[in-house]
Protein backbone atom coordinates (compact mmCIF):
# COMPACT_ATOMS: atom_id res chain seq x y z
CA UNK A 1 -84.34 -169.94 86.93
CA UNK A 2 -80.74 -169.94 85.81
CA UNK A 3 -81.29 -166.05 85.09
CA UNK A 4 -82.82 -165.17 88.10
CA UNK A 5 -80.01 -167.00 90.18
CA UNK A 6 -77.36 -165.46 88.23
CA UNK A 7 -78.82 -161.75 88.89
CA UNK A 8 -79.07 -163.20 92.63
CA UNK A 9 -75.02 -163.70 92.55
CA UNK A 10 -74.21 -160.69 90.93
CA UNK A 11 -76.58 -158.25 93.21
CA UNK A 12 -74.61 -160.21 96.38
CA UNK A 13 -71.26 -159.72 94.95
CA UNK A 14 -71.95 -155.53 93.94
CA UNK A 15 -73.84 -155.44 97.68
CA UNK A 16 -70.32 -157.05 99.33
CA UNK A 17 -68.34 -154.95 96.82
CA UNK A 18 -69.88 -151.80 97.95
CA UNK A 19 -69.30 -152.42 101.67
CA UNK A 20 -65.47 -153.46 101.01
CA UNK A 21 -64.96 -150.06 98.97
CA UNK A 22 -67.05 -147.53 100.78
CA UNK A 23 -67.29 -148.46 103.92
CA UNK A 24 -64.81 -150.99 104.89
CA UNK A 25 -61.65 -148.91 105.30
CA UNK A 26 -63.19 -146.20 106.78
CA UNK A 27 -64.87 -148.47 109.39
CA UNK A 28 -61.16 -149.99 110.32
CA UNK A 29 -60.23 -145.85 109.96
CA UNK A 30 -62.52 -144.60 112.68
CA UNK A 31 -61.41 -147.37 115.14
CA UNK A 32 -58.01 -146.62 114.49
CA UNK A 33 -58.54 -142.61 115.32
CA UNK A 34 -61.35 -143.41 118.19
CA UNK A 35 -60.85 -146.92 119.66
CA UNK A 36 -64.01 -147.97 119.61
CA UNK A 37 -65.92 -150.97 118.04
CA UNK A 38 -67.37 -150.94 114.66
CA UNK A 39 -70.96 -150.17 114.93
CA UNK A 40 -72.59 -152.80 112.71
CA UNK A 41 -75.86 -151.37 112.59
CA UNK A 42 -74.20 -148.04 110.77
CA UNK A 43 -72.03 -149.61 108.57
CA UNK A 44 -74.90 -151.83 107.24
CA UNK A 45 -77.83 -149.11 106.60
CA UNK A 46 -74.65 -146.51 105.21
CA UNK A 47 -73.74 -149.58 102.86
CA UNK A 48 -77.53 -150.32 101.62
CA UNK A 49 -77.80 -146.19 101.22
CA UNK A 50 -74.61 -146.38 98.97
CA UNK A 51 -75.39 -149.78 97.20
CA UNK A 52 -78.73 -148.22 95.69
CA UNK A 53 -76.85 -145.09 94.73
CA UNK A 54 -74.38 -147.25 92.50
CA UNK A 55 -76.86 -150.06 91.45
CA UNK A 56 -78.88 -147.00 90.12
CA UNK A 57 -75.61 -145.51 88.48
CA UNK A 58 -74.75 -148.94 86.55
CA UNK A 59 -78.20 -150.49 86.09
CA UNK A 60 -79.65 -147.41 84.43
CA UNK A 61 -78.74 -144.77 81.69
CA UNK A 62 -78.64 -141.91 83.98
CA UNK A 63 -76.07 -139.23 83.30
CA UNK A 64 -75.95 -136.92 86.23
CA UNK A 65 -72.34 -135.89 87.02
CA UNK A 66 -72.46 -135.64 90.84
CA UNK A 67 -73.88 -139.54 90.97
CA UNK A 68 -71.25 -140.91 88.26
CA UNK A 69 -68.58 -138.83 90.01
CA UNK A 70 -69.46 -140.20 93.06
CA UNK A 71 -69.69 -143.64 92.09
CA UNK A 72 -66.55 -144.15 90.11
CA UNK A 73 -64.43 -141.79 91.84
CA UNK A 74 -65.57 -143.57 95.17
CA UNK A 75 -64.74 -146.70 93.13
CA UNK A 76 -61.16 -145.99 92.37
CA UNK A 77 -60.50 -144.04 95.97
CA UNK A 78 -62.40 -146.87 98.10
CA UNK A 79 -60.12 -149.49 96.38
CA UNK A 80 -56.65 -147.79 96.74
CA UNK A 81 -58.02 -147.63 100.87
CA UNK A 82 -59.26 -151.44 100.55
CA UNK A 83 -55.88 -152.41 99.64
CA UNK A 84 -54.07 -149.81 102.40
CA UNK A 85 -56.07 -151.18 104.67
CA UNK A 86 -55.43 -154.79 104.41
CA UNK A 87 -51.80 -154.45 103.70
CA UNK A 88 -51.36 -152.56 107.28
CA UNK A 89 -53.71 -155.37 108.80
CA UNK A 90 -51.40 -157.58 107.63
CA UNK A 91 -48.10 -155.84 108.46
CA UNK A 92 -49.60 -155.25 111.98
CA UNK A 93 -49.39 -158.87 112.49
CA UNK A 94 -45.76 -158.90 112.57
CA UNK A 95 -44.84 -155.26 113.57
CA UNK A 96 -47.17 -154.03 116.63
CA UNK A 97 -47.84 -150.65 116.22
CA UNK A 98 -49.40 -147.74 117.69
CA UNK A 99 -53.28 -147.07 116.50
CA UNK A 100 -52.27 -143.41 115.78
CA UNK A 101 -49.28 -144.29 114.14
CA UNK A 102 -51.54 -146.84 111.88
CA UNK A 103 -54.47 -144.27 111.36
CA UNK A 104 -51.45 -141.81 109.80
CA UNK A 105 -49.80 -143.92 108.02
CA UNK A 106 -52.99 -144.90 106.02
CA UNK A 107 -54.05 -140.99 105.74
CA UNK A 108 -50.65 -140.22 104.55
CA UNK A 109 -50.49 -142.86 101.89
CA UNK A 110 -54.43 -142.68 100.76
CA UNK A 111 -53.79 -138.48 100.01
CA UNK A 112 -50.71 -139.31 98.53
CA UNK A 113 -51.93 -142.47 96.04
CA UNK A 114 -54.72 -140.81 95.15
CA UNK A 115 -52.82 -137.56 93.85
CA UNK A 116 -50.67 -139.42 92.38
CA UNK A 117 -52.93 -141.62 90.50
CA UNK A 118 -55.00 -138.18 89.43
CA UNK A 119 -51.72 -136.49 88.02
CA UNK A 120 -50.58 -139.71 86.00
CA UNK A 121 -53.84 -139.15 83.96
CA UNK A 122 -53.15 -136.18 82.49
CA UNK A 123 -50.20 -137.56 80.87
CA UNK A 124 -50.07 -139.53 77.26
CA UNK A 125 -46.91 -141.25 76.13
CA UNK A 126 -46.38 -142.90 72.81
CA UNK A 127 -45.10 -146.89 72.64
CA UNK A 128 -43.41 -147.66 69.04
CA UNK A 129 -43.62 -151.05 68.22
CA UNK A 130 -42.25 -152.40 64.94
CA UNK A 131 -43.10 -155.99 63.37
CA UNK A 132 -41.77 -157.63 60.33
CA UNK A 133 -43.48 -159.59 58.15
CA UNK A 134 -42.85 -161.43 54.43
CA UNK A 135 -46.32 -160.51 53.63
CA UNK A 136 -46.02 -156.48 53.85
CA UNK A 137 -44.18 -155.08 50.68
CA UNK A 138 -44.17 -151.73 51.74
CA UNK A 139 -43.35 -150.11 55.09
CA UNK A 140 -46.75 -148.83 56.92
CA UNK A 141 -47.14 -146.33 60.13
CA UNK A 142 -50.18 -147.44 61.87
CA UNK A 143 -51.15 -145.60 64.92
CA UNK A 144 -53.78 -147.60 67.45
CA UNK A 145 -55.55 -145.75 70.15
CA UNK A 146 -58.34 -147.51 72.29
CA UNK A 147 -60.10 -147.09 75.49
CA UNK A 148 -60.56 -142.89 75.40
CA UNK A 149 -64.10 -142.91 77.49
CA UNK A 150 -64.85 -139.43 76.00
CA UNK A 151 -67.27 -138.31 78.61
CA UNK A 152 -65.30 -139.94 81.41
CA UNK A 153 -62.32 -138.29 79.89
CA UNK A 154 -63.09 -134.40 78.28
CA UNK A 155 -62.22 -133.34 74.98
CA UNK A 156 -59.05 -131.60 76.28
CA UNK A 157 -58.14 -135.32 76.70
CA UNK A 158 -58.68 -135.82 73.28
CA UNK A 159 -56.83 -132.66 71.79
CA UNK A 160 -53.90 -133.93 74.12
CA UNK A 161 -53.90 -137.63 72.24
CA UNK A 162 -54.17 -135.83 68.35
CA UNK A 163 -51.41 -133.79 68.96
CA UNK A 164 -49.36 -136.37 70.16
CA UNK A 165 -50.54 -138.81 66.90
CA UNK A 166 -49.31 -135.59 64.85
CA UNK A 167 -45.89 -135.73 66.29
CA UNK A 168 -45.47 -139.57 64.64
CA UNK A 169 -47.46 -138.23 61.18
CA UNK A 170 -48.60 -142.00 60.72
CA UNK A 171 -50.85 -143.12 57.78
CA UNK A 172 -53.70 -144.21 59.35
CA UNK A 173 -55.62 -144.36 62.20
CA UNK A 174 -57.34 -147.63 64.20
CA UNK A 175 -59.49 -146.74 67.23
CA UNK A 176 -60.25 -150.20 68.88
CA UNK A 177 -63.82 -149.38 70.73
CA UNK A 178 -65.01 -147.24 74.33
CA UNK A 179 -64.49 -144.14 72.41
CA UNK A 180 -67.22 -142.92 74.25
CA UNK A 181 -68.38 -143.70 77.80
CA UNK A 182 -71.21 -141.35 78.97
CA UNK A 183 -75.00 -140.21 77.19
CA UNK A 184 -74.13 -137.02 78.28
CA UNK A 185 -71.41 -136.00 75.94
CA UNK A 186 -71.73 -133.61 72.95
CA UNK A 187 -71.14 -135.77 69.73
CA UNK A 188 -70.19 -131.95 68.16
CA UNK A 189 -67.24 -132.11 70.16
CA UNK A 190 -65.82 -135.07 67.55
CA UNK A 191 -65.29 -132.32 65.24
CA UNK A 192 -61.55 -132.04 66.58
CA UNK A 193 -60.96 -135.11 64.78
CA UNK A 194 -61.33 -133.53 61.36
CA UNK A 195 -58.04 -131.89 62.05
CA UNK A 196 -56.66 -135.17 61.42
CA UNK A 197 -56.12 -135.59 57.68
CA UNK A 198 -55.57 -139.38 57.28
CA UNK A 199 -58.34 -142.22 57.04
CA UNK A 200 -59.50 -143.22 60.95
CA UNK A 201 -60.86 -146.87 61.10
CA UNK A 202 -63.52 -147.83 64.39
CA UNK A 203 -64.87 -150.60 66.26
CA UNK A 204 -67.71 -150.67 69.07
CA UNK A 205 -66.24 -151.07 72.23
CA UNK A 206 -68.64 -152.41 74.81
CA UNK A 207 -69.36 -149.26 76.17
CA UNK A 208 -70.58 -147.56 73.16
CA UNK A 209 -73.82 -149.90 73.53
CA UNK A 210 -74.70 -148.01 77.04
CA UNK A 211 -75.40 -145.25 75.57
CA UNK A 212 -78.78 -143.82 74.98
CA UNK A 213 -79.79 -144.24 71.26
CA UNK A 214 -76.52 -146.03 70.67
CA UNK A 215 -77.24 -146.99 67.50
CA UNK A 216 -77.87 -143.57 66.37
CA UNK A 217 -74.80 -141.68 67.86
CA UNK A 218 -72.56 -144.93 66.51
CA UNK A 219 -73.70 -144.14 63.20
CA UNK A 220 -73.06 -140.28 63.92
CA UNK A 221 -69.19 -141.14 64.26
CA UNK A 222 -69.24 -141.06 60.35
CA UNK A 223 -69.82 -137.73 60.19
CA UNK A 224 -66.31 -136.85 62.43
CA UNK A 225 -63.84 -138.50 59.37
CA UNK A 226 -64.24 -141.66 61.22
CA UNK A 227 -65.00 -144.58 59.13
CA UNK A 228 -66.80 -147.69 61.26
CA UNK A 229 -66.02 -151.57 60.84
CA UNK A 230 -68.71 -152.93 61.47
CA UNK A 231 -68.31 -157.06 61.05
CA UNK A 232 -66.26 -155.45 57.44
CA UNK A 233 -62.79 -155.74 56.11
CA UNK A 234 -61.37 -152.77 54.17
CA UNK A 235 -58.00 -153.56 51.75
CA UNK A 236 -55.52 -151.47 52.71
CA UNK A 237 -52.34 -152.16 49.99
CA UNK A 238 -51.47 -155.80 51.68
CA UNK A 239 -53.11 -154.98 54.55
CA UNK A 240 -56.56 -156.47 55.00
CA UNK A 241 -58.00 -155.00 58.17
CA UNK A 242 -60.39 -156.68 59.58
CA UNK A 243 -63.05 -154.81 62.25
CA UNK A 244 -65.22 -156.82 64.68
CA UNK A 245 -67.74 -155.72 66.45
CA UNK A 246 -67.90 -155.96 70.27
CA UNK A 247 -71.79 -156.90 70.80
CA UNK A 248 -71.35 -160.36 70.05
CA UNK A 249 -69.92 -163.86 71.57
CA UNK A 250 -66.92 -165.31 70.82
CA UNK A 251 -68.51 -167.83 68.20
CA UNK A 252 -69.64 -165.19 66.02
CA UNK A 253 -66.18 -163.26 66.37
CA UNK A 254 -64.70 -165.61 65.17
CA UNK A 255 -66.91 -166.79 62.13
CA UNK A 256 -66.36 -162.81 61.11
CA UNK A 257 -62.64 -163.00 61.43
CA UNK A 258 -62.43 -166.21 59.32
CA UNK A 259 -64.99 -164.96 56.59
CA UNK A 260 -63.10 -162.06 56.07
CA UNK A 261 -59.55 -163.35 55.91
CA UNK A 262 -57.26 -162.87 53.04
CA UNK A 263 -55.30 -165.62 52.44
CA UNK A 264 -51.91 -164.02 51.26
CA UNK A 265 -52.11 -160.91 52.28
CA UNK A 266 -51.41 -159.21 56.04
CA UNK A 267 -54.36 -159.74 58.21
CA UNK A 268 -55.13 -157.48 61.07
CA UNK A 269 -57.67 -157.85 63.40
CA UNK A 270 -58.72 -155.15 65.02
CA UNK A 271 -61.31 -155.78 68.01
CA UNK A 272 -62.31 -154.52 71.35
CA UNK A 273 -61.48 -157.24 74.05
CA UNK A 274 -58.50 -159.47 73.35
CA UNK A 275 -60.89 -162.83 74.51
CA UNK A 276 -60.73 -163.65 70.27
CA UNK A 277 -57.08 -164.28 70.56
CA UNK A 278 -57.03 -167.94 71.69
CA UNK A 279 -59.23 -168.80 69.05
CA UNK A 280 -57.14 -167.15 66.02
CA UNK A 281 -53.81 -167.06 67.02
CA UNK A 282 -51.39 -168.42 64.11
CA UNK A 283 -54.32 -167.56 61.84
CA UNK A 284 -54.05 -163.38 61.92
CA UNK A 285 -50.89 -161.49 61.20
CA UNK A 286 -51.78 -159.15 64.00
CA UNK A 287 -54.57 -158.85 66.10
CA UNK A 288 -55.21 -155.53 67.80
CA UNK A 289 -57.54 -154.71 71.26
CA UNK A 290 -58.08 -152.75 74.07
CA UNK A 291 -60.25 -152.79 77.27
CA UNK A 292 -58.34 -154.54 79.78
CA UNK A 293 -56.55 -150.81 80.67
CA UNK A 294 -53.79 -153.08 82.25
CA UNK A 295 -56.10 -153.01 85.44
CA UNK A 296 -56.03 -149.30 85.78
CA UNK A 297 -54.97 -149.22 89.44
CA UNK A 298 -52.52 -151.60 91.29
CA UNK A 299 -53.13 -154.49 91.80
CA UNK A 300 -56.27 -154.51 90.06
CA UNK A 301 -54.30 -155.77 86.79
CA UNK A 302 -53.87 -159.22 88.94
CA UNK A 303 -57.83 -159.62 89.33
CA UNK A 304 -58.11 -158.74 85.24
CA UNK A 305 -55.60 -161.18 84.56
CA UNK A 306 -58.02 -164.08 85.73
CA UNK A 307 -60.40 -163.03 83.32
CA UNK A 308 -57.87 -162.00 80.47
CA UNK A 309 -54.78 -164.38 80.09
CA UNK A 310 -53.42 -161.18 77.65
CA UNK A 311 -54.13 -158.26 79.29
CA UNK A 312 -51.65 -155.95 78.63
CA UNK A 313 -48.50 -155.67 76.09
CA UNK A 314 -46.98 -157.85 72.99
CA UNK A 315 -47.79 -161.35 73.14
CA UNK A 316 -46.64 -163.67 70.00
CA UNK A 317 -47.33 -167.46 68.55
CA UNK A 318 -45.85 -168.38 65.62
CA UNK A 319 -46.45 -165.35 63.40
CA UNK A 320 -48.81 -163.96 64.74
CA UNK A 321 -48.76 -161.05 67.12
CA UNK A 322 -51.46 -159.69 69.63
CA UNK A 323 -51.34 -155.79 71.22
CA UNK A 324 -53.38 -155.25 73.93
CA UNK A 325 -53.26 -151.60 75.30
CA UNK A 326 -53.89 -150.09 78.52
CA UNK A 327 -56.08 -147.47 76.68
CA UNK A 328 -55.65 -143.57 76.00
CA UNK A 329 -58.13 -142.85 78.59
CA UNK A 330 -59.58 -144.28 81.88
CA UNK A 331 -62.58 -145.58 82.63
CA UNK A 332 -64.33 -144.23 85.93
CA UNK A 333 -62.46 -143.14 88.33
CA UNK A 334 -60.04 -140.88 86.84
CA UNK A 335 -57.56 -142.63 88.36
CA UNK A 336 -53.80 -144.71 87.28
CA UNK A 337 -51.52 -146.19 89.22
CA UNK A 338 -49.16 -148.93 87.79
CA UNK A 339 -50.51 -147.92 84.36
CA UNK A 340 -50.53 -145.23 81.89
CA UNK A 341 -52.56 -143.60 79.12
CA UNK A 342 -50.73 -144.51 75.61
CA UNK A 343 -50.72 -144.16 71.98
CA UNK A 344 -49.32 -147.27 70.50
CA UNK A 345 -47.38 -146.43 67.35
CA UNK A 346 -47.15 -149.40 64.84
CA UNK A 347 -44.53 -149.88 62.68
CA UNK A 348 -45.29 -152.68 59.53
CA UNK A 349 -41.92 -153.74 57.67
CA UNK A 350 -41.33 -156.15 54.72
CA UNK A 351 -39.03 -158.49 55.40
């Protein structure tokens, strides 16, 4: 029962999600341009038309690139004119204002958000960040990259982030999960990663489990100098890195985390979603994750915060230290505004 009412919610909430993204602001639009009333009847059949469209996108495993363009482009444009929308709304309130002035103003601003937020994807900057601890003896150069959504993201994408990891020549690579996003992409393209000649370390990201067969292409990663974590802990000098899985609650997480610690010795955690933090903070050196992107698009990153206390940056307690990134890559909508692709280069010194 508790199932059934819980896919009840969630249908409601995507149904009411779809009509606030696709059809809201264009409803509000159209009287703006046209003065006329918002015909109920049309905005209700065009949101049931688009609602099946995207329940069919996310609900199944279906990889045609007009639907998931779409959907997640429509995703990422329909929000940007949600928020337009309602901030004019608002301002119109206090400043009364002609309906052509408010219909340009909103055209103006969508085309030049939007082109904004597609150029700021095609750039990749680097973020150094360097930590001290008693427990390292000898200096390390980690480089952490999360959050790619090959697929989503092409392999141009990719080329783009190794050349920027060669610029930093670090000694080690930690990929923290959604390296890939979509069925549909070529695991042969990977190969590019064999360029890099230090050891890569992986954990599942959420979305590597929508895939189809994702057991099988996970295990193909090996075969692309990629070496998976899979609930393991590799020793790495004083490091012991520690890679959790992402298919799993909290509880088990955490039983992974503490079965695998070194006591003495520099413990990183490396997993996808930074939810693990609150239960092992001042027990890991440094904890490492992803998946938040830092909300993507403004203000999104205010909606992820409710869900993720950390969900972007440095945070610290005691000595321990948590990095959550806003990802190399997007997810859906290819899309940032307010936040950037990044490489995070990690810089270990003794004391």
């Amino acid at each position: 029962m508790k199932k059934i009412l819980k896919s009840s919610i969630l249908i409601v909430i995507l149904f009411i999600s779809t009509y606030l993204l696709f059809v809201f602001p264009f409803d509000i639009f159209k009287i703006w341009t046209e003065e006329k009333n918002i015909n109920w009847l049309y905005s209700f059949i065009s949101t049931i038309i688009t609602f099946i469209i995207v329940r069919t996108y996310f609900a199944t495993k279906i990889t045609f690139t007009p639907l998931r363009i779409f959907v997640c482009e429509g995703i990422g444009i329909g929000f940007i004119a949600f928020n337009l929308v309602c901030l004019i709304l608002i301002l119109d309130v206090f400043i009364k204002w002609d309906e052509h002035i408010k219909s340009n103003l909103f055209l103006i601003s969508l085309i030049t958000l939007v082109s904004i937020g597609y150029i700021s994807t095609s750039f990749v900057r680097i973020k150094t960040i360097k930590i001290q601890s008693e427990k390292i003896i000898k200096k390390k150069h980690l480089v952490f990259i999360s959050d790619t959504h090959l697929g989503s993201n092409s392999i141009r994408h990719l080329k783009k982030i190794i050349k920027k990891i060669n610029t930093i020549n670090p000694d080690l690579i930690l990929i923290g999960g959604d390296l890939i996003d979509t069925s549909s992409f070529k695991l042969d393209e990977l190969s590019v990663l064999r360029e890099l000649k230090i050891p890569i370390y992986f954990v599942t990201g959420n979305h590597e489990f929508y895939l189809k067969n994702s057991k099988e292409k996970i295990n193909s990663l090996k075969e692309f100098n990629i070496n998976i974590l899979d609930n393991q802990s590799i020793l790495l000098g004083d490091v012991n890195l520690i890679g959790i899985s992402d298919n799993q609650n909290i509880n088990n997480q955490k039983d992974v985390f503490f079965s695998k610690k070194v006591k003495n010795l520099y413990n990183l955690c490396l997993v996808h979603k930074p939810s693990l933090w609150k239960s092992i903070k001042g027990q890991t050196d440094l904890m490492l994750s992803g998946h938040t992107h830092n909300g993507q698009i403004f203000p999104f990153n205010f909606l992820v915060k409710l869900q993720f206390k950390e969900n972007y940056g440095l945070y610290k307690y005691k000595n321990s230290s948590l990095y959550v990134s806003s990802g190399s890559g997007t997810w859906g909508p290819k899309i940032r505004l307010g936040s950037f692709n990044e490489v995070i280069s990690i810089v270990l010194n003794p004391v």
